[in-house]
Protein backbone atom coordinates (compact mmCIF):
# COMPACT_ATOMS: atom_id res chain seq x y z
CA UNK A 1 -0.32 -47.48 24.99
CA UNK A 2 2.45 -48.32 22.62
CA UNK A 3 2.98 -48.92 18.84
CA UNK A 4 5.61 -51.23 17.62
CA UNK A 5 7.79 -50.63 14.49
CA UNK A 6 11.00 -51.73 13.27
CA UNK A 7 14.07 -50.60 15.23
CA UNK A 8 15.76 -48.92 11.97
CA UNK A 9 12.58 -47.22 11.16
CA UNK A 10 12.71 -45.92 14.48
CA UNK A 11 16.12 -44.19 13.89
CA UNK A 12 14.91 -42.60 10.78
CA UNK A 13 12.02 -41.09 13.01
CA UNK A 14 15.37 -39.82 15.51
CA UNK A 15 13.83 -41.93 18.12
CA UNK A 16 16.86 -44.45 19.33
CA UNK A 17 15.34 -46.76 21.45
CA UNK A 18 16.15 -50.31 21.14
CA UNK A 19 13.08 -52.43 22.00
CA UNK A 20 11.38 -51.31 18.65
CA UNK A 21 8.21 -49.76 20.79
CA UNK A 22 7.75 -46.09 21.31
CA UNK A 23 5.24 -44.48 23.61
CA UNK A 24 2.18 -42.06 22.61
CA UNK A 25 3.73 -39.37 23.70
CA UNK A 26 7.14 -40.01 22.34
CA UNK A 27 5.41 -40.17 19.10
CA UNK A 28 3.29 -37.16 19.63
CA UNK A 29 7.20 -35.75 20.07
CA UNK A 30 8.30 -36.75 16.57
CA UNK A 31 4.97 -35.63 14.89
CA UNK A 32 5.29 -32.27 13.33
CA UNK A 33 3.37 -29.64 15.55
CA UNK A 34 0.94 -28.98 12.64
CA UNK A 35 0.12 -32.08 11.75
CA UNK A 36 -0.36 -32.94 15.62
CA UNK A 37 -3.56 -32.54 16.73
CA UNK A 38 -4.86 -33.94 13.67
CA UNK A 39 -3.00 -37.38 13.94
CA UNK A 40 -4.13 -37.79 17.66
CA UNK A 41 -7.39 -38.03 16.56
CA UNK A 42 -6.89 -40.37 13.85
CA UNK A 43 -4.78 -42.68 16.76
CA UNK A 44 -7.45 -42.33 18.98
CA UNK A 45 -10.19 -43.71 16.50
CA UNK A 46 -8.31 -46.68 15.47
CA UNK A 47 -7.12 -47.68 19.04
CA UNK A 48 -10.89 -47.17 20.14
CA UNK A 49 -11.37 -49.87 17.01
CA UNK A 50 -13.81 -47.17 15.43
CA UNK A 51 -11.58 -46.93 12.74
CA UNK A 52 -10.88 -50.35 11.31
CA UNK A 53 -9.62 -48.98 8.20
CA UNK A 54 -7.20 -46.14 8.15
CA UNK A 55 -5.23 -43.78 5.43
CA UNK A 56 -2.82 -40.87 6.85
CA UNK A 57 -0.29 -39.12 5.91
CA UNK A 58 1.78 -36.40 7.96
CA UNK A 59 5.29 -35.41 8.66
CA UNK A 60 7.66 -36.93 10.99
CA UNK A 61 10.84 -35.96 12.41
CA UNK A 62 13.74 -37.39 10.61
CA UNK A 63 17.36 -37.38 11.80
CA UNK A 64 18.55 -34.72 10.86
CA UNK A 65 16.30 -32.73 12.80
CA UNK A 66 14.35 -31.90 10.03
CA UNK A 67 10.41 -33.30 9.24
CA UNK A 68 9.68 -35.76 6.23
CA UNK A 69 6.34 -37.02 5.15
CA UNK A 70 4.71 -40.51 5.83
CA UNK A 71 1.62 -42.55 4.61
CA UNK A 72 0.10 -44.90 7.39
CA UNK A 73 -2.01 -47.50 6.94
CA UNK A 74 -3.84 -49.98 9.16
CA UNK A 75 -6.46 -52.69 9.74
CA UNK A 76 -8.09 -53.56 12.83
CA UNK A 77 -8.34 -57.34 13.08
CA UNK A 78 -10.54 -59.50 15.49
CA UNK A 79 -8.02 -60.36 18.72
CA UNK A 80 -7.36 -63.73 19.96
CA UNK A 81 -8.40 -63.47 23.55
CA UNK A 82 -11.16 -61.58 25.52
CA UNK A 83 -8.62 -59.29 27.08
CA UNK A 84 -7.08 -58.59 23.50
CA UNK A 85 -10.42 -57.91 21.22
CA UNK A 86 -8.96 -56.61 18.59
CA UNK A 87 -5.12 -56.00 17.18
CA UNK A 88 -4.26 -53.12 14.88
CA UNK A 89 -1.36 -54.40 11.60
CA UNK A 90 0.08 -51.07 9.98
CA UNK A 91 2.25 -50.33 6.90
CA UNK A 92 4.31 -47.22 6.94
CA UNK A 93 6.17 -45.56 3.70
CA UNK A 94 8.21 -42.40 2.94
CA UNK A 95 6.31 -40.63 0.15
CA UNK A 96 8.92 -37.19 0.90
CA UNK A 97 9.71 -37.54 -2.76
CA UNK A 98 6.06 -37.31 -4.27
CA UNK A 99 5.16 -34.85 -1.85
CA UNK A 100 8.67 -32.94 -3.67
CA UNK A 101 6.95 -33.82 -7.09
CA UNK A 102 3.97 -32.34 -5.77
CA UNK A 103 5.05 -28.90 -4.38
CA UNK A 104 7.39 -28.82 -8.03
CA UNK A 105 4.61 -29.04 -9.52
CA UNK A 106 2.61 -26.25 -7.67
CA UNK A 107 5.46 -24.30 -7.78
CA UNK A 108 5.26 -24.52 -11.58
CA UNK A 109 1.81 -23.76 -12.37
CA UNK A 110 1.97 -20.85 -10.04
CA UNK A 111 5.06 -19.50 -11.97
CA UNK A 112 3.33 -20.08 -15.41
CA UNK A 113 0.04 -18.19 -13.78
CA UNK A 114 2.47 -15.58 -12.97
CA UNK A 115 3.86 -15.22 -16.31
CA UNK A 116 0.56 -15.42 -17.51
CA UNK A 117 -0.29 -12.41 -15.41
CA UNK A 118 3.22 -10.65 -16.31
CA UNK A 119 2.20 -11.47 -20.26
CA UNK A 120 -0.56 -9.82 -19.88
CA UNK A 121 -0.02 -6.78 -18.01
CA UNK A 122 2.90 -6.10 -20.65
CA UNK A 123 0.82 -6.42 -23.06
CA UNK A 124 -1.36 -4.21 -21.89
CA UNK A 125 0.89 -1.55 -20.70
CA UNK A 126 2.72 -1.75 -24.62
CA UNK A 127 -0.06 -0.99 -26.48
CA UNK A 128 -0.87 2.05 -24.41
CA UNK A 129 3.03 3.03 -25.10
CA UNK A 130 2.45 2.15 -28.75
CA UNK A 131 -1.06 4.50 -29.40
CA UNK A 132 0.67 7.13 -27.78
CA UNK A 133 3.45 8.13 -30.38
CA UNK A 134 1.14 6.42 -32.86
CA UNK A 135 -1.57 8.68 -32.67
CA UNK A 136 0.70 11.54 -32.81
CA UNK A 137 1.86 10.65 -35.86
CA UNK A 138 -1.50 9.79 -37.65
CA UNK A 139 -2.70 12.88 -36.26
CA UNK A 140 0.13 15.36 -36.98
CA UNK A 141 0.36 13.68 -40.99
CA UNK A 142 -3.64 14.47 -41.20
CA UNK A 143 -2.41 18.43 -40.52
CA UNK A 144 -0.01 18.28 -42.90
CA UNK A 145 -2.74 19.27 -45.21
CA UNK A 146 -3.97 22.05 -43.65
CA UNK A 147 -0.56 23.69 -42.39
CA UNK A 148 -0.91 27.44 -43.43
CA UNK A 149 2.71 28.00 -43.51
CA UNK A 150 6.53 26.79 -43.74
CA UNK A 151 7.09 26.76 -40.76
CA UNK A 152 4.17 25.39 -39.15
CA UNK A 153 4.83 22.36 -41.62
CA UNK A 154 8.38 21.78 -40.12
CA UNK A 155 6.93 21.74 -36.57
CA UNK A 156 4.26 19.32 -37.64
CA UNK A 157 7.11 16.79 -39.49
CA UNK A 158 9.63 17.39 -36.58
CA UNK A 159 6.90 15.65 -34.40
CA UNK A 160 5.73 12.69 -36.69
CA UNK A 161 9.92 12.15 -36.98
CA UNK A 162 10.03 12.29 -33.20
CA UNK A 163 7.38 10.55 -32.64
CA UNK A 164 8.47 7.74 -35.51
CA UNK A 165 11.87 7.11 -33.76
CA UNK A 166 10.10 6.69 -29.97
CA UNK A 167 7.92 4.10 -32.13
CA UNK A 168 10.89 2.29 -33.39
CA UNK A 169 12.65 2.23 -30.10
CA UNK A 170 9.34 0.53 -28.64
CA UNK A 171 8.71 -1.90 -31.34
CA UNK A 172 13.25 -3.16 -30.72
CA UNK A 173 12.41 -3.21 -27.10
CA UNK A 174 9.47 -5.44 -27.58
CA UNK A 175 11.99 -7.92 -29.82
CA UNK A 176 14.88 -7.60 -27.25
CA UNK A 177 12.58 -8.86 -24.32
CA UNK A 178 11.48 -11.33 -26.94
CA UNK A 179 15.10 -12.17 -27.33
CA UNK A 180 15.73 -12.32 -23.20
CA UNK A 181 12.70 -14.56 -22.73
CA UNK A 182 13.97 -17.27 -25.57
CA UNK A 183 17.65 -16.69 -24.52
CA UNK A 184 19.02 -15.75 -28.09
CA UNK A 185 19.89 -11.81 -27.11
CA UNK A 186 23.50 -11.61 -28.40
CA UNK A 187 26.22 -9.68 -27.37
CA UNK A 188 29.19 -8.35 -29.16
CA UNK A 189 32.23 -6.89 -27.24
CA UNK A 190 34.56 -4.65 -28.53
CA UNK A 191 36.84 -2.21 -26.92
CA UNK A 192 35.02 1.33 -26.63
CA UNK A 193 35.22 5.06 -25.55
CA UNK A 194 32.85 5.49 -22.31
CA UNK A 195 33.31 9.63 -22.65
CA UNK A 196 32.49 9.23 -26.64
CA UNK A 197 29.53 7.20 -26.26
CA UNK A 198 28.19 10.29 -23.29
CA UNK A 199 28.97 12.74 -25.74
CA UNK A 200 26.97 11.05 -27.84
CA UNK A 201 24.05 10.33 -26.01
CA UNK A 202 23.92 14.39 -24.81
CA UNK A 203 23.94 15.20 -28.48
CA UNK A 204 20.82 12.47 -29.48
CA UNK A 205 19.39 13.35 -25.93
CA UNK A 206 19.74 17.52 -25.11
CA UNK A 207 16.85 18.37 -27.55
CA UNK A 208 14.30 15.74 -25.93
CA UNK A 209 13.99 17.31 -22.59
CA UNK A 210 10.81 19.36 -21.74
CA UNK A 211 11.13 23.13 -21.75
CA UNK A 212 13.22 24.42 -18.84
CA UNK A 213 15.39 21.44 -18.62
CA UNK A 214 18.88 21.65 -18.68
CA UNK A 215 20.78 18.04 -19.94
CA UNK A 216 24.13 18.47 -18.53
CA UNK A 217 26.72 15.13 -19.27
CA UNK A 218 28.70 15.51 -16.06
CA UNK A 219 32.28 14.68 -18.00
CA UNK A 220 34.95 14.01 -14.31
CA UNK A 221 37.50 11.51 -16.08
CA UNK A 222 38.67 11.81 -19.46
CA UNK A 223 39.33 8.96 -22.37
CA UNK A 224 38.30 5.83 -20.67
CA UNK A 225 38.19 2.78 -22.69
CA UNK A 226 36.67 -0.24 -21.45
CA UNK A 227 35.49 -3.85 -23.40
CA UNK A 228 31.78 -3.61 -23.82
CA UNK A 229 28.50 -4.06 -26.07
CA UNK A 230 28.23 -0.16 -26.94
CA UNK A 231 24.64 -0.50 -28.14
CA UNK A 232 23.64 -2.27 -25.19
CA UNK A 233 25.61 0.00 -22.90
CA UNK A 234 23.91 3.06 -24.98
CA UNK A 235 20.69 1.17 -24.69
CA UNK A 236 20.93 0.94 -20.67
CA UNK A 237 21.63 4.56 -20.75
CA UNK A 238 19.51 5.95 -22.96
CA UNK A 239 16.37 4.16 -21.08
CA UNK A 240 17.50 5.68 -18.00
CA UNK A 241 17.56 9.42 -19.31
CA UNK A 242 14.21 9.11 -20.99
CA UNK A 243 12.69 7.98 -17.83
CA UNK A 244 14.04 10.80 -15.81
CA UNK A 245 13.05 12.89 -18.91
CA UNK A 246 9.43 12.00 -18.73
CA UNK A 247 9.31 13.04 -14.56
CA UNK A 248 11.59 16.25 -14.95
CA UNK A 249 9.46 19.13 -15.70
CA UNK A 250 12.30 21.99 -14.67
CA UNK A 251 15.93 22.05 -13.14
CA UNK A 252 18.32 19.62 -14.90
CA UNK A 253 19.48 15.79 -15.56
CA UNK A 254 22.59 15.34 -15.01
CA UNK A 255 24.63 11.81 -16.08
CA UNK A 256 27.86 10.58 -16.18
CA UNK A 257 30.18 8.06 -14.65
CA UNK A 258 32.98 7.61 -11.92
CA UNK A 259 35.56 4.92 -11.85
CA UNK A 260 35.43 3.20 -8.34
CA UNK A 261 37.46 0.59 -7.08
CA UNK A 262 38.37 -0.55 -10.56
CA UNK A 263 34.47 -0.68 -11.43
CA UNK A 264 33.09 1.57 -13.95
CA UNK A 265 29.76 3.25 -12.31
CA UNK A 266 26.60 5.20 -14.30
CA UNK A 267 24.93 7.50 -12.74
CA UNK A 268 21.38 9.77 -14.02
CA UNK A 269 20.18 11.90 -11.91
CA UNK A 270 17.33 14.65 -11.97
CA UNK A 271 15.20 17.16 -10.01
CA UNK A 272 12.11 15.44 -10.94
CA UNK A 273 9.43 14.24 -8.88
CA UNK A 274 11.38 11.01 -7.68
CA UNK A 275 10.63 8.02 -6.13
CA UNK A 276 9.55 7.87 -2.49
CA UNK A 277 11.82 5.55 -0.53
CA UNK A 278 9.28 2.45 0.90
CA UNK A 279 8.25 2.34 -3.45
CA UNK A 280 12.43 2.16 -4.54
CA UNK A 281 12.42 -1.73 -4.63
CA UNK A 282 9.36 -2.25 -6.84
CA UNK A 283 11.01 -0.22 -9.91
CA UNK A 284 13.07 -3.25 -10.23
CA UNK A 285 9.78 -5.85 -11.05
CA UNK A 286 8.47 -5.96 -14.25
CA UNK A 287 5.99 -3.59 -15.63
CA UNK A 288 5.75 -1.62 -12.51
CA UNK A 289 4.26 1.56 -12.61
CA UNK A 290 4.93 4.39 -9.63
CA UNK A 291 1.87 6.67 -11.27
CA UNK A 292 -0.67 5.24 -13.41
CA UNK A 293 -0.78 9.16 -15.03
């Protein structure tokens, strides 16, 4: 059994023979393996004439050795002789580019689903960061009133003022990723003193730790200037010593940089709890969390 088709169409299907026919099982050759078992059936029916109408589409091999898709469709028509009974008349079309529409468009909806998702879970994980300083400062400014002494008023404000700054800090990172998401996050470089800005983060930094903590800036090169955004840079590093501060309950956090080969390099490191190594790739999704606690 054969099926003719023009001799170009042929060479699109990497099949070069001349004649314009090509076998069964030259075609099962060209017909992607998936799609195989499938399209044999479908042949079968319609050379059988119990398909006299017939819709397919499946991929085919193209030249360069890749697969593209294909729509097929035939008619069965009454034959002309008693040996022919019936003929089959096909039309074949490429329809690789709506089938390229098609997985864009998957591809889409799954990434707004995603977002959706992402949107969501960030939502979800900011208001538990917000309540937490919030409801230290509600609840601290309700003691106010009853604080029997001095002293045990300063301890109270020192915590609301803590407390007010971590809120502020949440409530600019919320508008920066805001910013990142609409593309409008502005930089402005100037030329700036790595070993001043360390200083100062130690000095906004050393009296955050928890008890037993030792904040040590780890100072190895002195007066290094460099073209940068400073807050951004202080931003970066700041984030990264308040997460190491919130998983280092004793021994120290140590941060600094080195210069290697003509690179500037951070580093923050602690004697926390860490991160086990299979888990070290998925700090770097969004709103991942190691420990729900």
């Amino acid at each position: 059994k054969c099926f003719h088709f023009p001799v170009g169409l042929l060479k699109r299907f990497n099949y070069s023979d001349h004649t314009g026919y090509i076998s069964r099982e030259e075609l099962d050759r060209v017909i992607h393996p998936e799609d195989l078992l499938r399209i044999r059936k479908h042949f079968d029916s319609i050379i059988l004439g119990r398909e006299p109408n017939s819709r397919m589409s499946f991929r085919l091999q193209n030249t360069a050795g890749g697969y593209e898709w294909w729509e097929f469709r035939s008619t069965a028509y009454e034959g002309l002789t008693a040996d022919i009974p019936y003929m089959v008349l096909g039309v074949c079309q490429s329809i690789q580019r709506y089938k390229n529409t098609e997985d864009e468009l998957i591809a889409a909806r799954d990434k707004a689903l995603q977002a959706d998702k992402l949107k969501s879970a960030f939502l979800a994980n900011m208001s538990h960061e917000i309540r937490t300083p919030l409801n230290a400062i509600v609840g601290f400014a309700k003691l106010m009133g009853e604080a029997e002494t001095e002293e045990e008023k300063q301890q109270f404000i020192d915590i609301i003022d803590t407390n007010s700054s971590l809120l502020l800090q949440l409530i600019g990172d919320i508008l920066d990723i805001s910013k990142i998401e609409a593309g409008t996050l502005e930089f402005h470089f100037r030329p700036m003193n790595l070993n001043d800005l360390c200083r100062s983060e130690y000095e906004m930094h050393k009296g955050r730790t928890n008890p037993g903590v030792k904040l040590v800036f780890d100072e190895r090169i002195e007066n290094v200037e460099i073209v940068c955004d400073q807050n951004r840079l202080a931003q970066v590093i700041s984030n990264l010593i308040n997460n190491a501060s919130k998983f280092t309950t004793e021994g120290e956090i140590r941060f600094g940089f080195d210069l290697r080969e003509g690179r500037v390099e951070f580093f923050v490191e602690d004697t926390g709890t860490g991160i086990p190594e299979d888990k070290q790739e998925l700090v770097f999704q969004r709103f991942e969390k190691l420990n729900e606690f």
